[in-house]
Each structure stands twice: as C-alpha cells, then as structure tokens.
Protein backbone atom coordinates (compact mmCIF):
# COMPACT_ATOMS: atom_id res chain seq x y z
CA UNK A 1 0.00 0.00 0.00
CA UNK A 2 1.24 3.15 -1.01
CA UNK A 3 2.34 5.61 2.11
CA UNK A 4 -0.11 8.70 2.82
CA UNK A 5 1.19 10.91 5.11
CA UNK A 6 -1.79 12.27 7.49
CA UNK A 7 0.42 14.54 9.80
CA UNK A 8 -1.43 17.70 9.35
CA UNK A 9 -4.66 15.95 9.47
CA UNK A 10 -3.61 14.60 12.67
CA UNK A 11 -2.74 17.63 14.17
CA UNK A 12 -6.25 19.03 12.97
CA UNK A 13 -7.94 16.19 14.77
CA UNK A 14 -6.10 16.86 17.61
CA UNK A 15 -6.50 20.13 18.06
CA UNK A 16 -10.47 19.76 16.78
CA UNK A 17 -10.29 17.29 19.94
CA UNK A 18 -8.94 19.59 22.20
CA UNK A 19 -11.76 22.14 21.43
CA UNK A 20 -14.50 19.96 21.60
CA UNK A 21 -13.13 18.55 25.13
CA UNK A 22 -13.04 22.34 26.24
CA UNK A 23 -16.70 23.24 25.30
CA UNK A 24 -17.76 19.69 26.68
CA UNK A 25 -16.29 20.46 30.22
CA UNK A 26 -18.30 23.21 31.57
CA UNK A 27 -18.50 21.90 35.04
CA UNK A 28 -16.02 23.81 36.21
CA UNK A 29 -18.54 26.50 37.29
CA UNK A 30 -19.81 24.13 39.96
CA UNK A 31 -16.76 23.00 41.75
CA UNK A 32 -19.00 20.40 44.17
CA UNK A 33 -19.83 18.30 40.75
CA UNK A 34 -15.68 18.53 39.49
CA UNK A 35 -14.08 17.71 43.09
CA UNK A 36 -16.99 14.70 43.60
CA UNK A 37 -16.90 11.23 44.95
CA UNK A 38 -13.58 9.99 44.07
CA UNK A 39 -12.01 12.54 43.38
CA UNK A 40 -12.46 14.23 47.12
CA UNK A 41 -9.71 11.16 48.19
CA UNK A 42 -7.63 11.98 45.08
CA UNK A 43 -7.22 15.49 45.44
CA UNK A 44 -7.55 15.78 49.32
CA UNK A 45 -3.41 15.60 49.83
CA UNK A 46 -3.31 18.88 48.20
CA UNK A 47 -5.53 20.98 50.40
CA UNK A 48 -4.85 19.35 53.05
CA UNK A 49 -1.19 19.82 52.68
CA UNK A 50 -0.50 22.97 51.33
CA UNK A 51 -3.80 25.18 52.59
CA UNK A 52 -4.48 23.41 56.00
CA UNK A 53 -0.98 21.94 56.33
CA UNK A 54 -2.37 19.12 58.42
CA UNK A 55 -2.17 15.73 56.98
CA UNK A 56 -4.24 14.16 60.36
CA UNK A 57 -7.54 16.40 59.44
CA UNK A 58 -7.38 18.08 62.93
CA UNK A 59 -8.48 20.97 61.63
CA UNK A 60 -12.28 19.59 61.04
CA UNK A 61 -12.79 19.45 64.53
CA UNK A 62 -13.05 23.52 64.32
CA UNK A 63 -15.15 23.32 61.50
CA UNK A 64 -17.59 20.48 60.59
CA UNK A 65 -18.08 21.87 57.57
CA UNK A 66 -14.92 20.54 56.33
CA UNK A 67 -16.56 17.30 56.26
CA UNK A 68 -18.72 17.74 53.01
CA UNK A 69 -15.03 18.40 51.41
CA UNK A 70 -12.65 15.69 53.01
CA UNK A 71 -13.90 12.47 53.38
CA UNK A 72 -10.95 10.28 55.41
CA UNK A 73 -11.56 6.78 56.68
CA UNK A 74 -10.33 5.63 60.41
CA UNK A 75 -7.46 3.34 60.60
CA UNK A 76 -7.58 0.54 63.39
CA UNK A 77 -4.86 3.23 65.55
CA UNK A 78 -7.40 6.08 65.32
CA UNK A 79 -5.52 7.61 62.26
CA UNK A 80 -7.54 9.37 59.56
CA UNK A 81 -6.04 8.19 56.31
CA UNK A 82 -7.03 9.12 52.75
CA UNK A 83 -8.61 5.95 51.14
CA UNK A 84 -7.10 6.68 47.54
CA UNK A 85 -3.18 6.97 47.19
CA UNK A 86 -1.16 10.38 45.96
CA UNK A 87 -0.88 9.43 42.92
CA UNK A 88 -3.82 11.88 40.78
CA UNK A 89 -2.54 14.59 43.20
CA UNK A 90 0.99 14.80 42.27
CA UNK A 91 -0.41 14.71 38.26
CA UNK A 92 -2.83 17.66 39.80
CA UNK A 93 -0.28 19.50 41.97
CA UNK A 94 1.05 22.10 38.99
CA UNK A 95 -3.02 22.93 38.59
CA UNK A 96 -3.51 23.16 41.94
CA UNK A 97 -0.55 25.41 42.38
CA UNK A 98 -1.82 27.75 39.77
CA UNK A 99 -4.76 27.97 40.88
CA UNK A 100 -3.95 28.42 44.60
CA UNK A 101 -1.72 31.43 43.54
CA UNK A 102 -4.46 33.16 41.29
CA UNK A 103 -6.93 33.00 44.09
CA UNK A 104 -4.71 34.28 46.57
CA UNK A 105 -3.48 37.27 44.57
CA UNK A 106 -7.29 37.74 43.71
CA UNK A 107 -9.38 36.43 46.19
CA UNK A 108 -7.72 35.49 49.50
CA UNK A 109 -11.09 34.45 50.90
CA UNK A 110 -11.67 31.92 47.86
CA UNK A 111 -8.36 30.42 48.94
CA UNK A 112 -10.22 27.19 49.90
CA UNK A 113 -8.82 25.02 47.55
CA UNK A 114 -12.42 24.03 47.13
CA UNK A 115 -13.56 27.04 45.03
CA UNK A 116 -14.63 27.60 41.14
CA UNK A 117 -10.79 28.66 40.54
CA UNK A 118 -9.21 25.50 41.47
CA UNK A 119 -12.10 23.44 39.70
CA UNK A 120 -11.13 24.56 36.57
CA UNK A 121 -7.72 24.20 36.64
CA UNK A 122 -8.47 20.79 37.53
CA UNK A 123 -10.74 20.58 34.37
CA UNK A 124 -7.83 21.78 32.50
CA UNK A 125 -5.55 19.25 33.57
CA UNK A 126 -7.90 16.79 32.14
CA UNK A 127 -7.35 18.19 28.64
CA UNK A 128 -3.94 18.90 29.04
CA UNK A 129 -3.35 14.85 29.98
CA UNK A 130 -5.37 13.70 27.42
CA UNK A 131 -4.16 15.21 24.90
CA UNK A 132 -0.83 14.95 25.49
CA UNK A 133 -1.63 11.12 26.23
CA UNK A 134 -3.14 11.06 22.70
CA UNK A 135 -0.01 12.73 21.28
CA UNK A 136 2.30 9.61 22.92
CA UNK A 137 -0.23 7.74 21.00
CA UNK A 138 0.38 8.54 17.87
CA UNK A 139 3.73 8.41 18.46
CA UNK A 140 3.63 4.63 19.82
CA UNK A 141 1.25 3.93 16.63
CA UNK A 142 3.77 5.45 13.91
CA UNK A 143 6.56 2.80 15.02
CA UNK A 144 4.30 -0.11 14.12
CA UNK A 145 2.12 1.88 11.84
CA UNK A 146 1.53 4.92 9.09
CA UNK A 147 0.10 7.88 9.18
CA UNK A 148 -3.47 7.13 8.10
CA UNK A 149 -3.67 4.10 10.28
CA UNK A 150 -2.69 5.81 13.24
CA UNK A 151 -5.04 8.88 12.42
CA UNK A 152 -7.95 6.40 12.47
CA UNK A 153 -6.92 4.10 15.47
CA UNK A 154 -6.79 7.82 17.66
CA UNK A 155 -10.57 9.13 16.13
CA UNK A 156 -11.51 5.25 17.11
CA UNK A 157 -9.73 5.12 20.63
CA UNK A 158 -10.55 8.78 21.67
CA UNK A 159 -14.27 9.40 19.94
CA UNK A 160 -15.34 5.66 19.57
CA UNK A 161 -14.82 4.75 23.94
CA UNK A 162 -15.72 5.85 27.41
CA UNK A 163 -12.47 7.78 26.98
CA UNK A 164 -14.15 10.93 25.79
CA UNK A 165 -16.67 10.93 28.56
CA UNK A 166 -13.90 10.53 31.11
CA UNK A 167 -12.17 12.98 29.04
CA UNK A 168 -15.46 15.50 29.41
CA UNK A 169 -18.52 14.70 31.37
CA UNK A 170 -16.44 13.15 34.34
CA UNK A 171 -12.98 14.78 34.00
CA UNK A 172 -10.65 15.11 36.51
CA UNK A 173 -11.33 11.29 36.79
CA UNK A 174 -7.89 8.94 37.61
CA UNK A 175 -8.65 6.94 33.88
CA UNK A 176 -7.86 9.64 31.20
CA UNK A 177 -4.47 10.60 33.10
CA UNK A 178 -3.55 6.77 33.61
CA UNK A 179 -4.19 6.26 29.67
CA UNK A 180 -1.59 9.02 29.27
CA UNK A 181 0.44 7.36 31.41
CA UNK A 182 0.29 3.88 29.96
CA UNK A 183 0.81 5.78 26.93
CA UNK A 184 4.08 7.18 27.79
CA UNK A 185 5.47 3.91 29.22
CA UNK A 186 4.55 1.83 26.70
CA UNK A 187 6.08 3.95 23.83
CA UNK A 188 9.47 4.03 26.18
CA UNK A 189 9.37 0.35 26.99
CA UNK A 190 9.64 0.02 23.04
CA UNK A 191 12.64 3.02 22.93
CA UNK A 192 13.82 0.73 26.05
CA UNK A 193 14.45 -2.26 23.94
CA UNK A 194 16.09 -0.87 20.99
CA UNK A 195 18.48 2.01 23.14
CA UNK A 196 18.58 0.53 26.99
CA UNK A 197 19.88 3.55 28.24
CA UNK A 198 19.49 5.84 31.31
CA UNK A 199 16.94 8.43 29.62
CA UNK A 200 14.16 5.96 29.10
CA UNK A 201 14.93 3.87 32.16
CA UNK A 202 14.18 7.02 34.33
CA UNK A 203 11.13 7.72 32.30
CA UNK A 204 9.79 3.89 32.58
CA UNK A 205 10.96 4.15 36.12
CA UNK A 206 8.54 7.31 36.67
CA UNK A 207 5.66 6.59 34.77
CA UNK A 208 5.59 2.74 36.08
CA UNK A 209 5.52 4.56 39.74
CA UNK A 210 2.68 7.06 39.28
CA UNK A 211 0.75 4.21 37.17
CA UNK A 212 0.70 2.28 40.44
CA UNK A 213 0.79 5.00 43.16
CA UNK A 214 -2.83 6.20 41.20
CA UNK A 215 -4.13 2.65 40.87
CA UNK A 216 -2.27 0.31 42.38
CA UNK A 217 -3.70 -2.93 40.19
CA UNK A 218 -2.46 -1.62 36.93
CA UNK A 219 0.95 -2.55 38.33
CA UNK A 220 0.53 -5.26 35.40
CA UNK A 221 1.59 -2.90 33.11
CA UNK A 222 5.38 -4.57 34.39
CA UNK A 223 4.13 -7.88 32.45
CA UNK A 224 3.97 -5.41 29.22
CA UNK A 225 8.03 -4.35 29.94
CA UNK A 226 8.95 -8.00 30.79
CA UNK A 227 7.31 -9.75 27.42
CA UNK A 228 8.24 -6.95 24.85
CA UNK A 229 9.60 -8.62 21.85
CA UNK A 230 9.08 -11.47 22.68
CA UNK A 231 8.96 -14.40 20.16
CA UNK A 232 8.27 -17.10 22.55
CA UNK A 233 9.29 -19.70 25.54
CA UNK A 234 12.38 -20.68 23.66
CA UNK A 235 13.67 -16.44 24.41
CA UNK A 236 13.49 -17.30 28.27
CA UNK A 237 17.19 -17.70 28.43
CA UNK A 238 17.94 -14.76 26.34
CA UNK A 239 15.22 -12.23 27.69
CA UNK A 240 17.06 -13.43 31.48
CA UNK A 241 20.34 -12.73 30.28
CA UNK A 242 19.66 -8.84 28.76
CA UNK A 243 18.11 -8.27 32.05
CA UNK A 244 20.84 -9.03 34.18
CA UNK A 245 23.41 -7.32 31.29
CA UNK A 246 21.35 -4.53 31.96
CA UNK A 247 21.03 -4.54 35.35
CA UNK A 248 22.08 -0.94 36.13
CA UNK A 249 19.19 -0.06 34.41
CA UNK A 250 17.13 -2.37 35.75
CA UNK A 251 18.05 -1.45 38.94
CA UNK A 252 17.56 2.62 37.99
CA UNK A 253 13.48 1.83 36.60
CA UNK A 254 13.24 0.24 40.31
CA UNK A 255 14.67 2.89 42.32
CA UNK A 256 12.86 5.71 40.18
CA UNK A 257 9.61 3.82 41.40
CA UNK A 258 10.61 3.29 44.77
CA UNK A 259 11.10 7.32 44.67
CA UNK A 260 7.84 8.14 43.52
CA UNK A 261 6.30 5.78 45.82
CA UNK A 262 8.27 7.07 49.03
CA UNK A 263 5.86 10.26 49.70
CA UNK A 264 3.10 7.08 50.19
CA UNK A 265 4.64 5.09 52.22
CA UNK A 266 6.08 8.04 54.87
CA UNK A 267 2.44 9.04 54.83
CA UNK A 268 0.87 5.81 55.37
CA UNK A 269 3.89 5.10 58.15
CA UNK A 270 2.87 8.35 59.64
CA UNK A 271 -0.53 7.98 60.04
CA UNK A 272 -1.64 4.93 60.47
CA UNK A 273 1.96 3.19 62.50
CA UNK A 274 2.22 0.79 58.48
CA UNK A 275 4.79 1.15 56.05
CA UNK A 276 2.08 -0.88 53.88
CA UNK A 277 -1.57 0.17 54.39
CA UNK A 278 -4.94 -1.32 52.52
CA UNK A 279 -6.81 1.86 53.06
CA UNK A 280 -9.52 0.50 50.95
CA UNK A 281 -10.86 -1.30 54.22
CA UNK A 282 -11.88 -4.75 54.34
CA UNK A 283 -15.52 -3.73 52.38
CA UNK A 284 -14.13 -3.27 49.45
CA UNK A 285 -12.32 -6.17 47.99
CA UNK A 286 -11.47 -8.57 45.14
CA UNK A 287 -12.77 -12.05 44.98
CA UNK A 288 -10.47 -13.93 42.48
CA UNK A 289 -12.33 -17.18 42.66
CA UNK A 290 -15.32 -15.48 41.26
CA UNK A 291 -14.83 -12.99 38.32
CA UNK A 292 -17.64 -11.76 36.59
CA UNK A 293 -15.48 -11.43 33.33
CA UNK A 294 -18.74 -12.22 31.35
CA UNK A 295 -20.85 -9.27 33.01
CA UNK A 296 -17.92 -7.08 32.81
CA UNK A 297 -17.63 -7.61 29.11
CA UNK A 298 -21.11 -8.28 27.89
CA UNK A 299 -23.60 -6.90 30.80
CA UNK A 300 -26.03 -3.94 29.83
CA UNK A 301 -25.30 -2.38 33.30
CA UNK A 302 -22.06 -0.87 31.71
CA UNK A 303 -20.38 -3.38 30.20
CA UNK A 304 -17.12 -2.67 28.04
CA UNK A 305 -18.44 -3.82 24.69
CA UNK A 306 -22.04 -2.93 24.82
CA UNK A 307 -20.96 0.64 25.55
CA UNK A 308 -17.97 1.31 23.46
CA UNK A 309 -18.18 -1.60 20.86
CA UNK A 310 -15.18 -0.95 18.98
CA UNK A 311 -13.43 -2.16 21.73
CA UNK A 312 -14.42 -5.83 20.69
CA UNK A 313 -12.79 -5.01 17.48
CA UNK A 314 -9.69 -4.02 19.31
CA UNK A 315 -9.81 -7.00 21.07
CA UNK A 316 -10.43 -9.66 18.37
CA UNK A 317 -7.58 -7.71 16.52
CA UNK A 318 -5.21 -9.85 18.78
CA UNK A 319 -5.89 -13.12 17.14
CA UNK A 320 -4.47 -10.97 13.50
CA UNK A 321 -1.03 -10.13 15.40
CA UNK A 322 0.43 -13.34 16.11
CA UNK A 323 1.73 -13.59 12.54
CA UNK A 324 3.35 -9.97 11.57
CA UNK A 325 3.27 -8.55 14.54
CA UNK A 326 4.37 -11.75 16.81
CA UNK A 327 6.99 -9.70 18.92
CA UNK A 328 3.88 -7.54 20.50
CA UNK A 329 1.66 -10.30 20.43
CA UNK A 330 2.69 -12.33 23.31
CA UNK A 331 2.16 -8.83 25.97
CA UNK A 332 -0.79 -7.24 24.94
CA UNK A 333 -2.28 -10.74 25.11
CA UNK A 334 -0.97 -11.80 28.40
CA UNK A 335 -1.96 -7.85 29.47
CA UNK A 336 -5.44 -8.54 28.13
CA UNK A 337 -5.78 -11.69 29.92
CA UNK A 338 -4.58 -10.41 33.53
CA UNK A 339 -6.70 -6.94 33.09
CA UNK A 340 -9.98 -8.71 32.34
CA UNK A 341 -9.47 -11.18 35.33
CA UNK A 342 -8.19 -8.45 38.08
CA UNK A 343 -10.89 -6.22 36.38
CA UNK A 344 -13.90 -8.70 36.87
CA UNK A 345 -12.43 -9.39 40.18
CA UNK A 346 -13.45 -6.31 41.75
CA UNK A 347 -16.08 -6.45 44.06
CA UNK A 348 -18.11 -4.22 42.54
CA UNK A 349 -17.47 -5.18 39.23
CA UNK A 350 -19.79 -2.65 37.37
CA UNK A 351 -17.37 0.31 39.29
CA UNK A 352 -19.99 2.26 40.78
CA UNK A 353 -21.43 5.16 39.24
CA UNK A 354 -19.63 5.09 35.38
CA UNK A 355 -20.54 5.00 31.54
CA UNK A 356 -18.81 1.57 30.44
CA UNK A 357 -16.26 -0.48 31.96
CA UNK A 358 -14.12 2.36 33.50
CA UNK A 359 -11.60 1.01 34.16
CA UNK A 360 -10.49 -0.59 30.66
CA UNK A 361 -9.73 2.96 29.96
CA UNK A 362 -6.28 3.25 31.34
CA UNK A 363 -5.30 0.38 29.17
CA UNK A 364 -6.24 1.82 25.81
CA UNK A 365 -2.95 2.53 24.67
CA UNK A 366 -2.16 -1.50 25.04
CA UNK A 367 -5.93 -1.90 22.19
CA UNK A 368 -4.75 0.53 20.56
CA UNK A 369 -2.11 -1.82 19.07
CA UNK A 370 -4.60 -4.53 17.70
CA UNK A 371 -6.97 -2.24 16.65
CA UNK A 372 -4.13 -0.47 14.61
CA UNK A 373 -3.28 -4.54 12.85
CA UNK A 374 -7.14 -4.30 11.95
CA UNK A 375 -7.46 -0.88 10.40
CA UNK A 376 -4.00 -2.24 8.38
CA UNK A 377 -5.95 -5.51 7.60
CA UNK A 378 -8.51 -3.68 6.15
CA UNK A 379 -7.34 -1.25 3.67
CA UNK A 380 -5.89 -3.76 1.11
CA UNK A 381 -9.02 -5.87 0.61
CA UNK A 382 -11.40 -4.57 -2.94
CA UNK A 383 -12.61 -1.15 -2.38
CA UNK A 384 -16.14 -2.73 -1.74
CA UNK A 385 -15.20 -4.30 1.64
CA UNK A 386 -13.09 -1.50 2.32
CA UNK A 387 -15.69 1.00 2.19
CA UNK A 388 -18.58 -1.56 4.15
CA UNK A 389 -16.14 -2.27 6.62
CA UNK A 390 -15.01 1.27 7.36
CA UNK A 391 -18.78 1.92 7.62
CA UNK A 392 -18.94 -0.40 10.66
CA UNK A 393 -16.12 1.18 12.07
CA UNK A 394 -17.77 4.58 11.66
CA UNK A 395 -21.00 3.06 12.71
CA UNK A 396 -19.60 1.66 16.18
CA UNK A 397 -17.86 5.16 17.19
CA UNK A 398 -21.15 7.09 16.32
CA UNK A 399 -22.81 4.56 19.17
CA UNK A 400 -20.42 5.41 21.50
CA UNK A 401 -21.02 8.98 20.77
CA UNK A 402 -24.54 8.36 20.63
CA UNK A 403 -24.77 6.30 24.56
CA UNK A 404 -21.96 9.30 25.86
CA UNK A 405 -24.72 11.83 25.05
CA UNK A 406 -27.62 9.32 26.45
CA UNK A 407 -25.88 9.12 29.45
CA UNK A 408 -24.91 12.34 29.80
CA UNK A 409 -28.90 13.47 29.81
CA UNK A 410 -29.72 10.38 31.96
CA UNK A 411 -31.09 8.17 29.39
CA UNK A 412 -28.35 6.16 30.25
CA UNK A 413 -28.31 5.01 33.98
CA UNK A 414 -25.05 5.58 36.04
CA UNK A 415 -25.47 2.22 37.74
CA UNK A 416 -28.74 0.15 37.16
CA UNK A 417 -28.98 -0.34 33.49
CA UNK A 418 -31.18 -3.00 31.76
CA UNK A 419 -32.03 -3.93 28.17
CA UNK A 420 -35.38 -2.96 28.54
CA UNK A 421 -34.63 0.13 29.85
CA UNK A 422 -32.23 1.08 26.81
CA UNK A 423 -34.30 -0.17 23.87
CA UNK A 424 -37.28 1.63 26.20
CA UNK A 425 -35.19 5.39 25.68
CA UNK A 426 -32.89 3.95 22.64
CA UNK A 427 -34.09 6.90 20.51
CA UNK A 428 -34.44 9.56 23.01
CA UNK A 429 -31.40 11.58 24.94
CA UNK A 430 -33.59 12.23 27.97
CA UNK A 431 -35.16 9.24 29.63
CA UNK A 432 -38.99 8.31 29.18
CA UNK A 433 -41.48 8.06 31.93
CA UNK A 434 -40.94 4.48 31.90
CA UNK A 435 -37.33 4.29 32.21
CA UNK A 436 -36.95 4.04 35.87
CA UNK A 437 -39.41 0.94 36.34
CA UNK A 438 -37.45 -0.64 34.13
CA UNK A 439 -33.97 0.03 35.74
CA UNK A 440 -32.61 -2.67 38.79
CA UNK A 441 -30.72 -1.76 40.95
CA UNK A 442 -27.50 -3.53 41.93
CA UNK A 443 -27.58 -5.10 45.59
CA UNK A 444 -24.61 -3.52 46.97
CA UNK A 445 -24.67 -5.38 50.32
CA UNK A 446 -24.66 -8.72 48.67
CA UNK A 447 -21.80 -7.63 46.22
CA UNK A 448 -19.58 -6.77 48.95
CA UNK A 449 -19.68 -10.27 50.18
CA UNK A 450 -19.14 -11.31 46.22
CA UNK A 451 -22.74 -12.97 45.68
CA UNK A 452 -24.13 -11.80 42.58
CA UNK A 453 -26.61 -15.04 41.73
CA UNK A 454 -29.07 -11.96 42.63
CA UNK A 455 -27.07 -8.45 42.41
CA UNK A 456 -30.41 -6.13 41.87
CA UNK A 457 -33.09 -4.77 43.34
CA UNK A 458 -36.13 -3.34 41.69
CA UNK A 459 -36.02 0.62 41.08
CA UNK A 460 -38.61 2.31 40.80
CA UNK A 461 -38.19 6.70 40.80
C-alpha cells in the first residue's frame, strides 16, 4: 500500500479534539460536581497539605463543615487516612498550584482550595493529559504503523470509547491521566528495547511509579516491559540474560519507582503506624475465585463492549497479530488476559457510578495496538469491503457517541442499566417516563460479600 502521510490531518484532529473537550467540560462552574466522589480522596493531599498543612484532618474538629469536602476513613490506631493513594494529586499538583496562587493574589477568601478557581484548573488538567496522552499515542502507533492508520486508530480510541466521557462529562477522573500514562510507558518500553539507556529507564521508572501509586492494580503494566519482543518460551534464556546485562538499568526503573512511591509510604507510616496500608478497608475487595469477566464484558449495566463496541474489534484484533506482529503479540495478550481477570475481580465489578467499563480505559494505549493490525488488515481488501467495513467502524464510534450523550442526559443510567430500559429510551437523549421501572438496581450489600446469583433490586423513581 502506497504511504499517505496524514500529519497535518492529525494535528487538525487533535486540536479539533482539544476544542471539543473544552466546550464539553463546563462543570467547572460548579466545583461540588468537578471535586466529587472519588475525586475528594484523590485530590484531598493537596488541600490538606498545602492550605491546612495538616495531613491528620485536625483541623475539622473547628469546623464540621470541612466534612462535606474531606472524606478520610479511620485506621484501626485512630488515624484518619485518605482511602485513595497520591498518585492523581501529584499529576494535579502544577493545577492546583496555579490555581492556589491566582486565588490568593485575587481572592484570598476563595483560597479554599475548594472554590470555582481551582475546579477549573483541575478541568484543564484533564485536557492537558489527554491530549498529550493522545499525542504519545500517535507516536507509539507510527513505530508499528503509518500515518493514516494511526489517524484512524486515535478518532476510534478517543471518539469511539468511554475515553471521551472521562475525558469531558467526568474529567478530573484517575482513567484519562492513567491512559496518558500507559501511553508514555509503553512507547518508552519500546525506545527501552532498541536504546537501553538511562533516559528511558528514568522515564519507565517514573511513569511505572505514578501508574501504580494512582491505581495500584495496573501494576501489570510490568508484564507489558517484561514480554516486549518477545517471540516465545524458547527467548526465556535470552530475555534473562539482557536483564541481568542490563542490570544498572534495571536497577535505575526500580529505584525511580521506589522514589515516587516514598511520599506514600512516609504518609501511610505516619498515620496509620504501616509502612504498607490497605486503606480500601476490608468492604471493598477482590474475589479472584469469582470474576464476573462475562458481566464485565457483555452486561447492559455498563459493560465494556455494549458501551464502546469498537473495543471488541480491538480486542479480536489480537488473534491478527500473532503472525506480523508476533513480537507484541505475546504482551498485549498476556496484558489482556490479567486486566480482564483483576478487572472482573473487583467487588463491585460494574465500578460504581460510570458509563462503560471504567476502568479498561487506562489500558487503551495496550488496544490501541490490535486495533491499529485491523485498520492495516482492512485497507488492502477490494474497495467494496473497504468502504462496508469502514462503515462499521464509523458506525460503532457514532454509538459510543450516541450512549456518551444518552448518558450524559440520563437516558443512560449511572449504575442500574437494563435492556429494557435502553431499547425503552434507545431513541431519546432524555429518559422516558418508563425508564426508571425498568432500571434494577445492583444489591450492593450482597456484592460486597461477592454474591451476585441476585445483584439487583427493583427501582422504581
């Protein structure tokens, strides 16, 4: 196939992205719906620190108000602890900084760290990870791909999955900056390989730490480093032996973790007497003899495929890399393997309140791959094909638009969805007045004990 360079319709895209993302993200002006449920524990280490400079949360005592914004749990010595890890605050901190010197130069009293200023500097560090993780992107594409491949594998990753709502609706979310992330460390782990040097050990060494320090399971990412070019069992011995001729660097990607990590582990030594701490609690846990892989996959009530289908393509784009592409092969399916099960694992395997699988979205950098060997696949075939098969393509982003929008005006439940209730609003963005009967609500007491034979309730509005 004859090469057709795309660069300045990739940069278009891009920056077409970037303003779309910007006019999407208007939540700024209420800062109680940016700095919400999850994100109180990621961003609390920031406040806390720098405004209240009191990591123990004394300072509520004096005002119980300051329990609507900081929500830490008790540790068996008494300690309050932040459930969530640094991690999303140290990505934050250069927001929060701005932010925290705008207000006080403009309005002392707004100096809160809780105020419309620093919600949309948190908003903007959304775009700015984002994009720059889709910039990586393109860069990890154009070593296995061309242009025009990897212009349509980014429209497909960023426009056709839960990405863009995590990107808009519910920014400031951990999945859009651990996609950059992933990004970054998979492009270097493939600069690792062919130049072993110290540059790209430190940078594997500090985007492997913040991947973990913001959610600790997508340590896995390691099984990406360790299997890279790899042609199979019989490169054991080999693979063993570059490791320990590298060591030095080895040993420099460790101890750039470790560093990243060490904030953590003073803290959680500090506070609650444990080098090591499960702040989670023991509510909320995994159940590895039970996955609900099928649910997570499959299931109406967000499930990754129903909700951004041309994931499935991405996925079944593994089986067409084991012949050209057999040195990537072997990682991203081991990867895929080990996500789904730790993934399905969870306790609450639907994640709460979320449009699709949320938590695939991290990884998208690893589909990205596949999905790039089918868009490759497909261009050579007669121009019939071609043009029916990019229509599915099309087809499956413009339903992942389509549900993003749904969901956004509610037709779309956060938490409860059926099949009846989505052929029941298919057609409408707002919800009909028989959308809530036919909702059910997931049993969260039962799920926390990992029974799901009957995970719903009945809701009715």
């Amino acid at each position: 196939m004859k090469r057709i360079s795309f660069s300045g319709i990739t940069v278009l895209i891009l920056s077409i992205t970037i303003i779309w993302v910007s006019f999407n993200i208007c939540n700024w002006k209420n800062p109680d719906s940016v700095i919400a449920w999850d994100v109180k524990s990621y961003y609390a280490y920031l406040p806390a620190t720098f405004i209240y400079k009191d990591l123990t949360f004394s300072f509520r005592q004096d005002k119980p108000e300051y329990s609507d914004w900081f929500w830490p749990f008790t540790a068996p010595n008494g300690g309050l602890v932040i459930i969530t890890s640094m991690g999303m605050s140290m990505l934050y901190s250069p927001f929060f900084f701005l932010a925290h010197g705008y207000t006080i130069m403009t309005s002392p009293e707004e100096a809160t760290g809780f105020s419309k200023p620093y919600a949309f500097m948190l908003v903007m560090s959304t775009i700015f990870y984002a994009s720059v993780g889709l910039i990586f992107l393109r860069k990890l594409l154009l070593r296995f791909f061309n242009d025009t491949v990897s212009t349509f594998v980014i429209i497909a990753v960023f426009l056709g999955t839960n990405l863009f709502c995590y990107s808009t609706t519910h920014s400031v979310m951990s999945h859009a900056y651990s996609f950059c992330l992933i990004t970054i460390f998979i492009l270097f782990t493939d600069r690792w390989y062919d130049h072993p040097n110290v540059k790209n050990s430190i940078v594997l060494g500090l985007t492997g730490g913040l991947i973990s320090l913001i959610r600790p399971t997508n340590i896995i990412v390691v099984v990406l480093f360790i299997f890279w070019n790899w042609h199979g069992y019989s490169e054991i011995r080999t693979r063993l032996q570059l490791f320990y001729k590298k060591g030095l660097m080895i040993l420099i990607i460790i101890l750039t973790a470790f560093l990243i990590w060490l904030p953590q582990l003073i803290y959680w030594k500090s506070i609650t007497g444990h080098w090591l701490y499960y702040s989670y609690g023991p509510d909320n846990q995994f159940f590895f003899n039970n996955p609900q892989w099928f649910k997570v996959l499959f299931s109406f009530r967000n499930g990754w495929f129903i909700y951004s289908p041309i994931m499935f393509v991405a996925v079944a784009g593994i089986a067409f890399m084991i012949k050209n592409y057999k040195i990537i092969f072997f990682p991203v399916l081991i990867y895929f393997i080990l996500n789904v099960y730790i993934v399905s694992s969870w306790w609450c395997w639907w994640y709460g309140g979320s449009f699709g699988l949320r938590a695939f979205i991290d990884s998208y950098a690893v589909y990205a791959l596949p999905l790039g060997v089918v868009f490759q696949r497909t261009f050579p075939v007669k121009k019939i094909y071609r043009y029916c098969l990019f229509s599915l393509y099309l087809i499956l982003i413009i339903i992942c638009q389509f549900f993003s929008y749904k969901y956004r005006y509610g037709s779309i439940h956060f938490d409860s969805m059926t099949h009846e209730a989505l052929f029941d609003s298919f057609w409408r963005l707002k919800p009909s007045k028989t959308f809530y009967k036919k909702l059910k609500t997931p049993d969260y007491d039962l799920a926390r004990k990992g029974i799901y034979e009957k995970d719903y309730k009945n809701k009715t509005k």
